[in-house]
Protein backbone atom coordinates (compact mmCIF):
# COMPACT_ATOMS: atom_id res chain seq x y z
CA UNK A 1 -5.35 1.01 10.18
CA UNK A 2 -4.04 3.47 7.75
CA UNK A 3 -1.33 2.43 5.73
CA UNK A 4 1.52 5.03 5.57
CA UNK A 5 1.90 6.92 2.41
CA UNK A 6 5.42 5.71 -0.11
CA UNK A 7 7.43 8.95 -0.09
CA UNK A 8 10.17 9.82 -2.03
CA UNK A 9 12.44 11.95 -0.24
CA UNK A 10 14.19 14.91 -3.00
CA UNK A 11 17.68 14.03 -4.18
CA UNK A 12 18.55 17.68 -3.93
CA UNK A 13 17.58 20.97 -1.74
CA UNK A 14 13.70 20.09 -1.55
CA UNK A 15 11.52 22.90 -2.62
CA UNK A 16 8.43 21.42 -4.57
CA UNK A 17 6.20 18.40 -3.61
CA UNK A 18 4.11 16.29 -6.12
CA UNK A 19 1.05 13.62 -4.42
CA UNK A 20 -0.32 11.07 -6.68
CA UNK A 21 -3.33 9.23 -5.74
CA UNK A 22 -3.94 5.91 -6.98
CA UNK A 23 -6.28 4.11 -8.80
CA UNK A 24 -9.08 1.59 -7.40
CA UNK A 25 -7.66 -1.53 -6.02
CA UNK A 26 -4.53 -0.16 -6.07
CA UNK A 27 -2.16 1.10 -3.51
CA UNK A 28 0.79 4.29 -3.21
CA UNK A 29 3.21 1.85 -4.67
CA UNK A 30 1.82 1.30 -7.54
CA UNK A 31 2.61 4.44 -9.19
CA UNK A 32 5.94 5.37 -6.67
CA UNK A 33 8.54 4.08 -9.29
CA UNK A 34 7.17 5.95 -12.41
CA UNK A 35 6.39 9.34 -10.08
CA UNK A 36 9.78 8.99 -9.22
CA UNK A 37 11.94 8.29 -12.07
CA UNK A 38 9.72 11.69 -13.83
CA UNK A 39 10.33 14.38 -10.89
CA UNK A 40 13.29 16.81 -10.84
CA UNK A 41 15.74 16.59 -8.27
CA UNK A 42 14.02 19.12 -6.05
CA UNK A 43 10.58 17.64 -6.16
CA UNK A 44 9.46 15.06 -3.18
CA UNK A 45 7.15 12.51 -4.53
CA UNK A 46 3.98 11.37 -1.78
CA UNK A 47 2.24 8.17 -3.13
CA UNK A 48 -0.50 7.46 -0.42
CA UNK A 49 -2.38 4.13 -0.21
CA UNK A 50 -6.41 4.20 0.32
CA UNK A 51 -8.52 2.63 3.03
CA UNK A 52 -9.51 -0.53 2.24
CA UNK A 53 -13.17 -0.68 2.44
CA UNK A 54 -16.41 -2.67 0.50
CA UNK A 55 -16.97 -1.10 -2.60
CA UNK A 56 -20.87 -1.19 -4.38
CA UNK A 57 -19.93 -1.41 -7.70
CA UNK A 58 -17.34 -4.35 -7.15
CA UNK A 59 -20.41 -6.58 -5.51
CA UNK A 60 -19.27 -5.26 -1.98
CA UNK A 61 -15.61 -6.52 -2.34
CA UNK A 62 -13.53 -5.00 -0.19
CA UNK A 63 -10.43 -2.89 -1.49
CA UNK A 64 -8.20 0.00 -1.69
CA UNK A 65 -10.33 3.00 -3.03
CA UNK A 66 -10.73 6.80 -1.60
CA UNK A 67 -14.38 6.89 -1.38
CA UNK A 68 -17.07 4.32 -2.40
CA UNK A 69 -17.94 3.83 -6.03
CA UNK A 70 -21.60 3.24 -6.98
CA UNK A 71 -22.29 3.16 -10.49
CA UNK A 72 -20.15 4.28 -13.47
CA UNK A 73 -23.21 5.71 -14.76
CA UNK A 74 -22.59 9.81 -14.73
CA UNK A 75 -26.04 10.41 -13.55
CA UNK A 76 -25.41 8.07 -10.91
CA UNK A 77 -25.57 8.43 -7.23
CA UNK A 78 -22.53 9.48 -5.61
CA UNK A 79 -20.92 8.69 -2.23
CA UNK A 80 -20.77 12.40 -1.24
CA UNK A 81 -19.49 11.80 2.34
CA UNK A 82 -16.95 9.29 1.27
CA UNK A 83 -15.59 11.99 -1.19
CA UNK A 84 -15.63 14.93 1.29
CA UNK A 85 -13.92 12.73 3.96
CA UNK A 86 -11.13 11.73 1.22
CA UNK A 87 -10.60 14.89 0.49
CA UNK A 88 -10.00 16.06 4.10
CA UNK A 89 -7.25 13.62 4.18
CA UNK A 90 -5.49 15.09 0.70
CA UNK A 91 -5.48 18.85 2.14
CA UNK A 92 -4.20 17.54 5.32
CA UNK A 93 -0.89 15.82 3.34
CA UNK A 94 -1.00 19.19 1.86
CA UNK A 95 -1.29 21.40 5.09
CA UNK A 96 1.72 18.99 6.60
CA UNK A 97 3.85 20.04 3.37
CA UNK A 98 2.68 23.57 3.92
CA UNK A 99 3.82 23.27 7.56
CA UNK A 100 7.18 22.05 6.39
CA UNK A 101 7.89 24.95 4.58
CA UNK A 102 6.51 24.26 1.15
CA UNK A 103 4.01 26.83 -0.22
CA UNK A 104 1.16 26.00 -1.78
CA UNK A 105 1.85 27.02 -4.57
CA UNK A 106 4.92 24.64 -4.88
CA UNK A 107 2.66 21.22 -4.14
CA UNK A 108 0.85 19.53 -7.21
CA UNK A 109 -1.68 17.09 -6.73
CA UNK A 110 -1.86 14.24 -9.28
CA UNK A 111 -3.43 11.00 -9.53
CA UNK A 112 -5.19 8.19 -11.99
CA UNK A 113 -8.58 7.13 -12.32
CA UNK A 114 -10.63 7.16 -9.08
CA UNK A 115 -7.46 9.18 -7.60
CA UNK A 116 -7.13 11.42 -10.29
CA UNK A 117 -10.85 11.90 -9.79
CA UNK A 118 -10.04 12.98 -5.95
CA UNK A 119 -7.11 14.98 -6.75
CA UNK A 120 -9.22 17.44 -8.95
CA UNK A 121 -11.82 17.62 -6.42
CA UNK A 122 -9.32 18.34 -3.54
CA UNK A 123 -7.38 21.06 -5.93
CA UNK A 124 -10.74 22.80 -6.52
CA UNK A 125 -11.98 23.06 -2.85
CA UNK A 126 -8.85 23.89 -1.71
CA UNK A 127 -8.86 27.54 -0.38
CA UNK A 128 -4.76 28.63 -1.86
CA UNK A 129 -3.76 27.73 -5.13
CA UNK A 130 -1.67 25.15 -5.48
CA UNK A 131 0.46 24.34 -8.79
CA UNK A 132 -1.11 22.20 -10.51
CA UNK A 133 -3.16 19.24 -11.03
CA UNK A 134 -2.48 16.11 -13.61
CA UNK A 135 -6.34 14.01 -13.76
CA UNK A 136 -5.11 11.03 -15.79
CA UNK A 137 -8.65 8.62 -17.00
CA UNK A 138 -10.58 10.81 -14.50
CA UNK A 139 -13.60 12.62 -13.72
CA UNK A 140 -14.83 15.33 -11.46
CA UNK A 141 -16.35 14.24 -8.50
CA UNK A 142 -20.01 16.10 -7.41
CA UNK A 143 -19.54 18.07 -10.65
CA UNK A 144 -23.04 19.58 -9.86
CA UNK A 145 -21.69 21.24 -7.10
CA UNK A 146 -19.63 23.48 -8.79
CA UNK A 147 -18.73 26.40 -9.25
CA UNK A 148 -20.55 26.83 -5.78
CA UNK A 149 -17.87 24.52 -4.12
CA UNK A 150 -15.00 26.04 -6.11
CA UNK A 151 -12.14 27.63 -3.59
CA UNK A 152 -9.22 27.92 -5.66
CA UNK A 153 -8.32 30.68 -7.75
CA UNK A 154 -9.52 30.69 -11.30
CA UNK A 155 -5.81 30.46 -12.67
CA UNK A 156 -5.31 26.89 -11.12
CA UNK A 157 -3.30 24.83 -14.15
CA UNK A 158 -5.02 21.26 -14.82
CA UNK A 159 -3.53 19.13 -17.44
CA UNK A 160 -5.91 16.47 -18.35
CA UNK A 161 -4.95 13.33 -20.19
CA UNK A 162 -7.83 10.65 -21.19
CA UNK A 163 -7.08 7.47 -24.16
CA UNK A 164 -9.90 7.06 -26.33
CA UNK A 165 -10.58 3.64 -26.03
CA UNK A 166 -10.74 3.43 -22.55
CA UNK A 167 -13.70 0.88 -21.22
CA UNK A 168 -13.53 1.87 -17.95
CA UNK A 169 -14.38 5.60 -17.36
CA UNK A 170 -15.24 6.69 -20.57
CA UNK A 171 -13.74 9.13 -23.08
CA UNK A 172 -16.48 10.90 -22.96
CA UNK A 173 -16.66 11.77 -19.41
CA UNK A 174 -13.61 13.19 -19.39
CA UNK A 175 -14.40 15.46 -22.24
CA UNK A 176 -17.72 16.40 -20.16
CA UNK A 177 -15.50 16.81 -17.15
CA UNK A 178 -12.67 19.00 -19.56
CA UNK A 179 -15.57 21.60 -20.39
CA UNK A 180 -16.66 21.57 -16.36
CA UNK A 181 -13.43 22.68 -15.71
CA UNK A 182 -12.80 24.92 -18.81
CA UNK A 183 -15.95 26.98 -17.69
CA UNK A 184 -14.77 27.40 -14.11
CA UNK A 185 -11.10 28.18 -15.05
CA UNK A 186 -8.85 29.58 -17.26
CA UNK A 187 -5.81 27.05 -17.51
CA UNK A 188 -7.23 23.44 -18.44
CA UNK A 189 -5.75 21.52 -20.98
CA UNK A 190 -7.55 18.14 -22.36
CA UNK A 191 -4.92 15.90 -24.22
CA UNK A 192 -6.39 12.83 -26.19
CA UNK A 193 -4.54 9.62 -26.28
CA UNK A 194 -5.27 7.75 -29.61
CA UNK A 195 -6.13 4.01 -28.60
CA UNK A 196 -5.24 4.28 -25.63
CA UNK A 197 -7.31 2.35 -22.66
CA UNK A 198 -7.86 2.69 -18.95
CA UNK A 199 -4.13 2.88 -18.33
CA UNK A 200 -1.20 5.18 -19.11
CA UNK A 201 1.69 5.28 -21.67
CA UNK A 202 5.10 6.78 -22.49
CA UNK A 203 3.98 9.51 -24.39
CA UNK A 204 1.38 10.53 -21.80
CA UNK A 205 4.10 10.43 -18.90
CA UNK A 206 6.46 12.26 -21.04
CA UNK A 207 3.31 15.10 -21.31
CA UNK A 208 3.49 14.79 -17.56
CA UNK A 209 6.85 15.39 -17.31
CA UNK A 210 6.54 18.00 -19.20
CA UNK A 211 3.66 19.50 -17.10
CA UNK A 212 5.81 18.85 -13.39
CA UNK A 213 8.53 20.86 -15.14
CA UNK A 214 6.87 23.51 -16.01
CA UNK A 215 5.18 24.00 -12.91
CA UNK A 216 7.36 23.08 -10.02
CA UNK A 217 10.50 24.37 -11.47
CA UNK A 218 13.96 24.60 -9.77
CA UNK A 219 14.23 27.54 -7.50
């Protein structure tokens, strides 16, 4: 049973619509509040929850998390079908905006860790533009499938943010995933974090503010 997604209706006239994925083990309400309190007025704010299901690299526990994690080795095997399947259910939240009257190229897709990994992939394979992607601690899923599987347009913007102490997914694997996306596109910034670990600060959600501003602004 799919748990429904935390939305955040606008507080004024809503043009613009930002979804954040969560991280493993997490759920859409653990990053509602802080997508919230950094939108504009005009900007809905979807926070959905993943299926709960057994996931390898936690000894088969079973939790929320988009698609099944294997290793956190980068030549690892990857749960291909899990991600593809994930993704289908990100460009349907974004078709359902889309059918609401929102253009693409007012939705951004944002998300941490394992979600920030899935909102990259979803961006890229999506076939319109869309305004914008925030990866925070992320990577690029199937990475050796692109630029085959790229279906967005070159000028997608992707604002990257990764702390350099973080234990979890590696520093370095976002800067491997930075110059992945810096070869496929034209509009990828990597920001560094200094000491920062596998979670998020005030200075990094002020750069996101920044970023949501920029690119979903008042019509």
């Amino acid at each position: 049973m799919a748990v429904a997604p935390v939305v955040l209706a606008a507080t004024a006239k809503h043009t613009a619509t930002l979804i954040f994925l969560h991280g493993l083990g997490d759920t859409g309400q653990g990053w509602a509040s802080a997508m919230g309190a950094l939108r504009p007025p005009h900007v809905k704010v979807i926070c959905p929850t993943a299926p709960t299901m057994p996931v390898t690299l936690n000894a088969g526990f079973r939790m929320p998390s988009w698609f099944d994690l294997r290793t956190l080795d980068e030549s690892g095997p990857e749960d291909e079908q899990g991600i593809k399947s994930a993704t289908k259910q990100i460009h349907t939240l974004i078709e359902n905006e889309v059918s609401a009257g929102i253009s693409p190229e007012r939705i951004l897709v944002g998300g941490f860790s394992q979600g920030g990994a899935l909102a990259l992939y979803s961006a890229l394979t999506y076939p319109q533009k869309l305004a914008g992607v925030v990866a925070l601690s992320a990577w690029l899923p199937l990475g050796k499938s692109f630029p085959v599987s790229k279906k967005t347009s070159d000028t997608l913007p992707i604002f990257q943010c990764h702390g350099d102490c973080d234990p979890v997914v590696p520093y370095k694997w976002g800067q491997m995933t930075a110059s992945v996306l810096k070869s496929m596109l034209k509009n990828v910034e990597f920001k560094t974090y200094r000491g920062l670990m596998h979670t998020s600060s005030d200075e990094e959600l002020r750069d996101i503010k920044q970023f949501i501003d920029k690119y979903l602004p008042s019509q």
